[in-house]
C-alpha atoms as a PDB file:
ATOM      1  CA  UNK A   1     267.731  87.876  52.780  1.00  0.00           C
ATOM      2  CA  UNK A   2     266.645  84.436  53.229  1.00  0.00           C
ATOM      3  CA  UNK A   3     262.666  84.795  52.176  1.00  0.00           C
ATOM      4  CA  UNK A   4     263.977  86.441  49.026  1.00  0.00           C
ATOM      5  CA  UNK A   5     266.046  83.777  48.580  1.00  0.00           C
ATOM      6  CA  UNK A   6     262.975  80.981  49.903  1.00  0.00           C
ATOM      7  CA  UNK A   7     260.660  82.773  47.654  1.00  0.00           C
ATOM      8  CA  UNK A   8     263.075  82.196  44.526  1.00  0.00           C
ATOM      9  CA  UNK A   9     263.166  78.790  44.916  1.00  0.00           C
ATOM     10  CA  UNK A  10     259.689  78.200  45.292  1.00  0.00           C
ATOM     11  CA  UNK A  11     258.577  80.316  41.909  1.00  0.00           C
ATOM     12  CA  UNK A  12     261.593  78.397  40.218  1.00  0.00           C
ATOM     13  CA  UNK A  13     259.923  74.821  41.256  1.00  0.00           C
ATOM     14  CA  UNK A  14     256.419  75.873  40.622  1.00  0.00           C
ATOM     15  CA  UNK A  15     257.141  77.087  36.839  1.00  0.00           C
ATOM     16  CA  UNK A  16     259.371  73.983  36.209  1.00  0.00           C
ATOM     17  CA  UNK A  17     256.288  72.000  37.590  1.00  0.00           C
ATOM     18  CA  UNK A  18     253.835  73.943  35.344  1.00  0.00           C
ATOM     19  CA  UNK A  19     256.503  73.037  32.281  1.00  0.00           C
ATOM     20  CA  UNK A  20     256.584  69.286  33.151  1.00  0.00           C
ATOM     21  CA  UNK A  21     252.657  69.363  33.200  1.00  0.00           C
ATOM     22  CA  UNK A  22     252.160  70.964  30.313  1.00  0.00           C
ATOM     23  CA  UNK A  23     254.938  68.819  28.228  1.00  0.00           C
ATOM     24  CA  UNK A  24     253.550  65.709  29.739  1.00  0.00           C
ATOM     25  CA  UNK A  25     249.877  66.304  28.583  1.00  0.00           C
ATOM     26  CA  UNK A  26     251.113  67.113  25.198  1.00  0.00           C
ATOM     27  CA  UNK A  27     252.060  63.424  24.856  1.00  0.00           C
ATOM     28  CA  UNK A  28     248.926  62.043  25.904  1.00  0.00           C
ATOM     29  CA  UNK A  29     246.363  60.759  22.861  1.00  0.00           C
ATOM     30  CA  UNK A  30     246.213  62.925  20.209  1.00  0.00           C
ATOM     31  CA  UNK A  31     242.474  64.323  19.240  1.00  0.00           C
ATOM     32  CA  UNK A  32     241.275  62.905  16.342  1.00  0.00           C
ATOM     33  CA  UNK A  33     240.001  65.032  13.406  1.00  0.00           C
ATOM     34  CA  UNK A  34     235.741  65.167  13.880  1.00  0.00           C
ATOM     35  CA  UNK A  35     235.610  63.088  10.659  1.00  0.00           C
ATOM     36  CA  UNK A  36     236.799  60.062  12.577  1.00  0.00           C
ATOM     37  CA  UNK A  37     234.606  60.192  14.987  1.00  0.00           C
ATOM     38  CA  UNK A  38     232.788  57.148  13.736  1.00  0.00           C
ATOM     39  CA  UNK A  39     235.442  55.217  12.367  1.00  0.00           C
ATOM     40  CA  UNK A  40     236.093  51.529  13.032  1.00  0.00           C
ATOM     41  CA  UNK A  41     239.700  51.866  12.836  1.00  0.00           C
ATOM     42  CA  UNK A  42     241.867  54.754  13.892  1.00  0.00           C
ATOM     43  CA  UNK A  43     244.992  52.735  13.884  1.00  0.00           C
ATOM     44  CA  UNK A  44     247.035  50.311  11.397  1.00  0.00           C
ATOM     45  CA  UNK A  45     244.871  47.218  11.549  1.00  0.00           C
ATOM     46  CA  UNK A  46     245.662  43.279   9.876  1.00  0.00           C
ATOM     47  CA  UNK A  47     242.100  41.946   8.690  1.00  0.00           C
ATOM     48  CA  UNK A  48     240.913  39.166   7.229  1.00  0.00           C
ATOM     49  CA  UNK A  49     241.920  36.025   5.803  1.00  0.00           C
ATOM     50  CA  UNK A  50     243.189  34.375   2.594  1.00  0.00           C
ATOM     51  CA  UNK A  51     246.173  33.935   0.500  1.00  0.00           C
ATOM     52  CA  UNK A  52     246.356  37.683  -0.695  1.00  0.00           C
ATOM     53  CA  UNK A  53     247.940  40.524   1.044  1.00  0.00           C
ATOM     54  CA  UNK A  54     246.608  44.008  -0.267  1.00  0.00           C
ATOM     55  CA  UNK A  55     247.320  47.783   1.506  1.00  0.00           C
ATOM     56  CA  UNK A  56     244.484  49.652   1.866  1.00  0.00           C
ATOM     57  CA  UNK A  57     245.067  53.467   2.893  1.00  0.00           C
ATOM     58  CA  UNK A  58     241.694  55.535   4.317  1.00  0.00           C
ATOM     59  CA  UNK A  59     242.766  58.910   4.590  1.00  0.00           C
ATOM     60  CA  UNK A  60     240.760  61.491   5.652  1.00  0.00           C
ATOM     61  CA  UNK A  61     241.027  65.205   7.424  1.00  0.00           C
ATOM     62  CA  UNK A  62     245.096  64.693   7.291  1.00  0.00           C
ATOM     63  CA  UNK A  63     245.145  61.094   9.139  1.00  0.00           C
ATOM     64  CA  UNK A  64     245.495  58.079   7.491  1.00  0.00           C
ATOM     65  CA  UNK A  65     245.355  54.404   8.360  1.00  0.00           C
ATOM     66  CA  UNK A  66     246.618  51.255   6.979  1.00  0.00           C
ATOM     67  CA  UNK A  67     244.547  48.562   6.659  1.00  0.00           C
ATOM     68  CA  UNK A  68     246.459  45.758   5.863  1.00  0.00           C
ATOM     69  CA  UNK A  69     243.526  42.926   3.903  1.00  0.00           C
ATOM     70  CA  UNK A  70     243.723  39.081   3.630  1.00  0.00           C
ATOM     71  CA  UNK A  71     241.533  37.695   1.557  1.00  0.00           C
ATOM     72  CA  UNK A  72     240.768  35.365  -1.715  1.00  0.00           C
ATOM     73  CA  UNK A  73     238.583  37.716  -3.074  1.00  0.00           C
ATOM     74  CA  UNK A  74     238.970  38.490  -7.199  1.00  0.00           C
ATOM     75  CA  UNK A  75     237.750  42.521  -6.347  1.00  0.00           C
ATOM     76  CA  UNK A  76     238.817  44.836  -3.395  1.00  0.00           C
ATOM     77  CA  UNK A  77     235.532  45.875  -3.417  1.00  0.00           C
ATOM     78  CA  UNK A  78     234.042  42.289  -2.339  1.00  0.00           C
ATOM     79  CA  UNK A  79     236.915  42.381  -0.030  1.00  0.00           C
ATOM     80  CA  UNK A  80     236.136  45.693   1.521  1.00  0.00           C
ATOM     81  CA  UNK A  81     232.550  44.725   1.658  1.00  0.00           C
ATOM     82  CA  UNK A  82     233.398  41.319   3.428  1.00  0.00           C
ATOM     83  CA  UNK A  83     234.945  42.721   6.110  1.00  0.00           C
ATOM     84  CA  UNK A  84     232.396  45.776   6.419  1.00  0.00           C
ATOM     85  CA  UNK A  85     234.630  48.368   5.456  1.00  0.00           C
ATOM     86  CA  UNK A  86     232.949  49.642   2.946  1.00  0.00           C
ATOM     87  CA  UNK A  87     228.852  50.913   2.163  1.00  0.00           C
ATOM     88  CA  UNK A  88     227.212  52.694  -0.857  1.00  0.00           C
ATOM     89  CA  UNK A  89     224.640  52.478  -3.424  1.00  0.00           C
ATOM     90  CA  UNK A  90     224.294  50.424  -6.519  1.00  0.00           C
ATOM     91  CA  UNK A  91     223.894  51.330  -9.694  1.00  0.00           C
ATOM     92  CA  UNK A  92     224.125  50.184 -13.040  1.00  0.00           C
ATOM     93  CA  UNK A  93     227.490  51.712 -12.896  1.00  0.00           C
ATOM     94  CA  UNK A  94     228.812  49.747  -9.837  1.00  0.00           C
ATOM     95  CA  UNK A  95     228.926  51.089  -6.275  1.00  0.00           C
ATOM     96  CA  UNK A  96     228.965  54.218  -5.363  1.00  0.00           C
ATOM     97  CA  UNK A  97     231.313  54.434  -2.188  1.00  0.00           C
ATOM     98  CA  UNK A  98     229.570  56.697   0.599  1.00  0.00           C
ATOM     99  CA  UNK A  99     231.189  55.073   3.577  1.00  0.00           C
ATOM    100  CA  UNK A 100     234.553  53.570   4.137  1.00  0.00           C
ATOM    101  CA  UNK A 101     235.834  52.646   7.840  1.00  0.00           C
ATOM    102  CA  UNK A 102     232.520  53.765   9.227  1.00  0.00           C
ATOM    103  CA  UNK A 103     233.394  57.490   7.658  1.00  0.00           C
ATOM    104  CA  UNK A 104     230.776  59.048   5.622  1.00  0.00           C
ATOM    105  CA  UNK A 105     231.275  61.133   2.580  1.00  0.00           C
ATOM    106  CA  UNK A 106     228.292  62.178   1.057  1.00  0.00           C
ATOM    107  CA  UNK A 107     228.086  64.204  -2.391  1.00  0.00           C
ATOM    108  CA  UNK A 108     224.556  65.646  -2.368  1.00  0.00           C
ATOM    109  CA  UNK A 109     224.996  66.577   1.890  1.00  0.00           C
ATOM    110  CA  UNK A 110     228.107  68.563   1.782  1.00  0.00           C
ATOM    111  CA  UNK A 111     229.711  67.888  -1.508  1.00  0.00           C
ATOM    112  CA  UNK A 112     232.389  65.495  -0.116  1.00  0.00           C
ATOM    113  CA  UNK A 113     233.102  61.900  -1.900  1.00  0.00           C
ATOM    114  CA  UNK A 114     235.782  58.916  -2.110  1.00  0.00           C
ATOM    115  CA  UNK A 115     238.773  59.016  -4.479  1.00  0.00           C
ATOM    116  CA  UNK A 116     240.057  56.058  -5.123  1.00  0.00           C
ATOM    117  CA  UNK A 117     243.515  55.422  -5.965  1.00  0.00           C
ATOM    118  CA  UNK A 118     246.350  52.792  -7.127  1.00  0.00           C
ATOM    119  CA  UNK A 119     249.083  53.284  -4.481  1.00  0.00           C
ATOM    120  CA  UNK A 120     252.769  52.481  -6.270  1.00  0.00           C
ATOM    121  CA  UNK A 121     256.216  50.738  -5.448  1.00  0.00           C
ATOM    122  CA  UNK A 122     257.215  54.199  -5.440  1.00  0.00           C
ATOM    123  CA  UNK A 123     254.626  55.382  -3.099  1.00  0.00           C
ATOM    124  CA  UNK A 124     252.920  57.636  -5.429  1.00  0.00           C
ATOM    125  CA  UNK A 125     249.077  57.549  -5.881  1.00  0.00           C
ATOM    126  CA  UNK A 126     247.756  56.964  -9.443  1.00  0.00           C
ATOM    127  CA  UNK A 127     243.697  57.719  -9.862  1.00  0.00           C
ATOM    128  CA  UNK A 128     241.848  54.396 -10.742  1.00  0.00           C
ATOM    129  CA  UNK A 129     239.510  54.116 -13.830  1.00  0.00           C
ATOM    130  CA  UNK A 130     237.817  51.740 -12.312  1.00  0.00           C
ATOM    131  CA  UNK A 131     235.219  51.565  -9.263  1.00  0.00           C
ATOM    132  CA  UNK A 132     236.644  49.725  -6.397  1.00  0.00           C
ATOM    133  CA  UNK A 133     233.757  47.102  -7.020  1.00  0.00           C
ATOM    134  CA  UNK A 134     235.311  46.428 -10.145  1.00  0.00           C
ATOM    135  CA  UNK A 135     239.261  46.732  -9.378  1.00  0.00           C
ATOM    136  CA  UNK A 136     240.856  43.247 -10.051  1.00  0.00           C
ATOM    137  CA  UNK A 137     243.707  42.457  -7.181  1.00  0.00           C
ATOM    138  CA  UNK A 138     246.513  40.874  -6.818  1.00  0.00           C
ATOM    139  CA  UNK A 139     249.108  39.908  -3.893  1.00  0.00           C
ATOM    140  CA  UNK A 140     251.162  43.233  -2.160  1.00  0.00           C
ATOM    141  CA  UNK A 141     249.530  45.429  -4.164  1.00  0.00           C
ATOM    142  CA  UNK A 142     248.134  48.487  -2.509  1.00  0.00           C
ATOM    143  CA  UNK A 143     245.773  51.398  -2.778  1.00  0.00           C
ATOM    144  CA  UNK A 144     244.369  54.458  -1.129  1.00  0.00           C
ATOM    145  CA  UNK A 145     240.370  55.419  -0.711  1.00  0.00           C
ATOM    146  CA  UNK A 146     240.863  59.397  -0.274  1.00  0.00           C
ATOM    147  CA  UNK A 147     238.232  61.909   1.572  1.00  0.00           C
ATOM    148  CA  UNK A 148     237.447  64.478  -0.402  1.00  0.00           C
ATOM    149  CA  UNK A 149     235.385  67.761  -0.724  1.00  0.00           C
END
């Protein structure tokens, strides 16, 4: 009677161990999406300096980040690209965004690009007509450059 009972106990303990295990390495780190592999920032970051405070959301691969900018710059772009956030080619047109936070996105290697968007009070994004070169800020405002393929 007692070993049955002895060998209860011990399969009880040794599944509530396995339990404990496995719910304990589910809150370790979370795995990044492959995308952000290379980022520079995989967490809500302050950068910069200046008298202006403007959000800037990099999403990508469902993750997002919050990169909050100071700066006295008249364009997010020549903030972004003062603070090496953001790389791309020239054109007549303006830049053509092809990284942001170290993340590539790269139209003629697999059809993926940069949206670039107004973020509002509301929290809604509104699509900019303008490049983010070219984008005029002001204090708290805040918008989003988007991953997309």
């Amino acid at each position: 009677m007692k070993t049955i009972s002895q060998n209860k106990i011990i399969v009880v303990s040794m599944a509530l161990l396995l339990c404990v295990t496995m719910l304990l390495s589910a809150c370790g780190k979370k795995q990044l999406p492959e995308l952000w592999n290379n980022a520079t920032y995989t967490d809500d970051t302050v950068l910069g300096e200046g008298t202006k405070t403007v959000d800037v959301y990099v999403t990508a691969a469902e993750k997002s980040v919050k990169l909050t900018i100071k700066t006295d710059a008249e364009t997010l772009g020549e903030a972004l690209k003062a603070l090496s956030l953001i790389d791309g080619d020239e054109s007549e047109f303006g830049m053509y965004v092809k990284v942001v936070n170290g993340m590539t996105a790269d139209y003629d290697v697999d059809a993926s690009w940069w949206g670039f968007n107004k973020v509002l009070a509301d929290g809604t994004r509104e699509m900019m007509m303008s490049g983010v070169d070219s984008a005029n800020i002001a204090d708290g405002e805040a918008y989003e450059l988007i991953y997309s393929k």
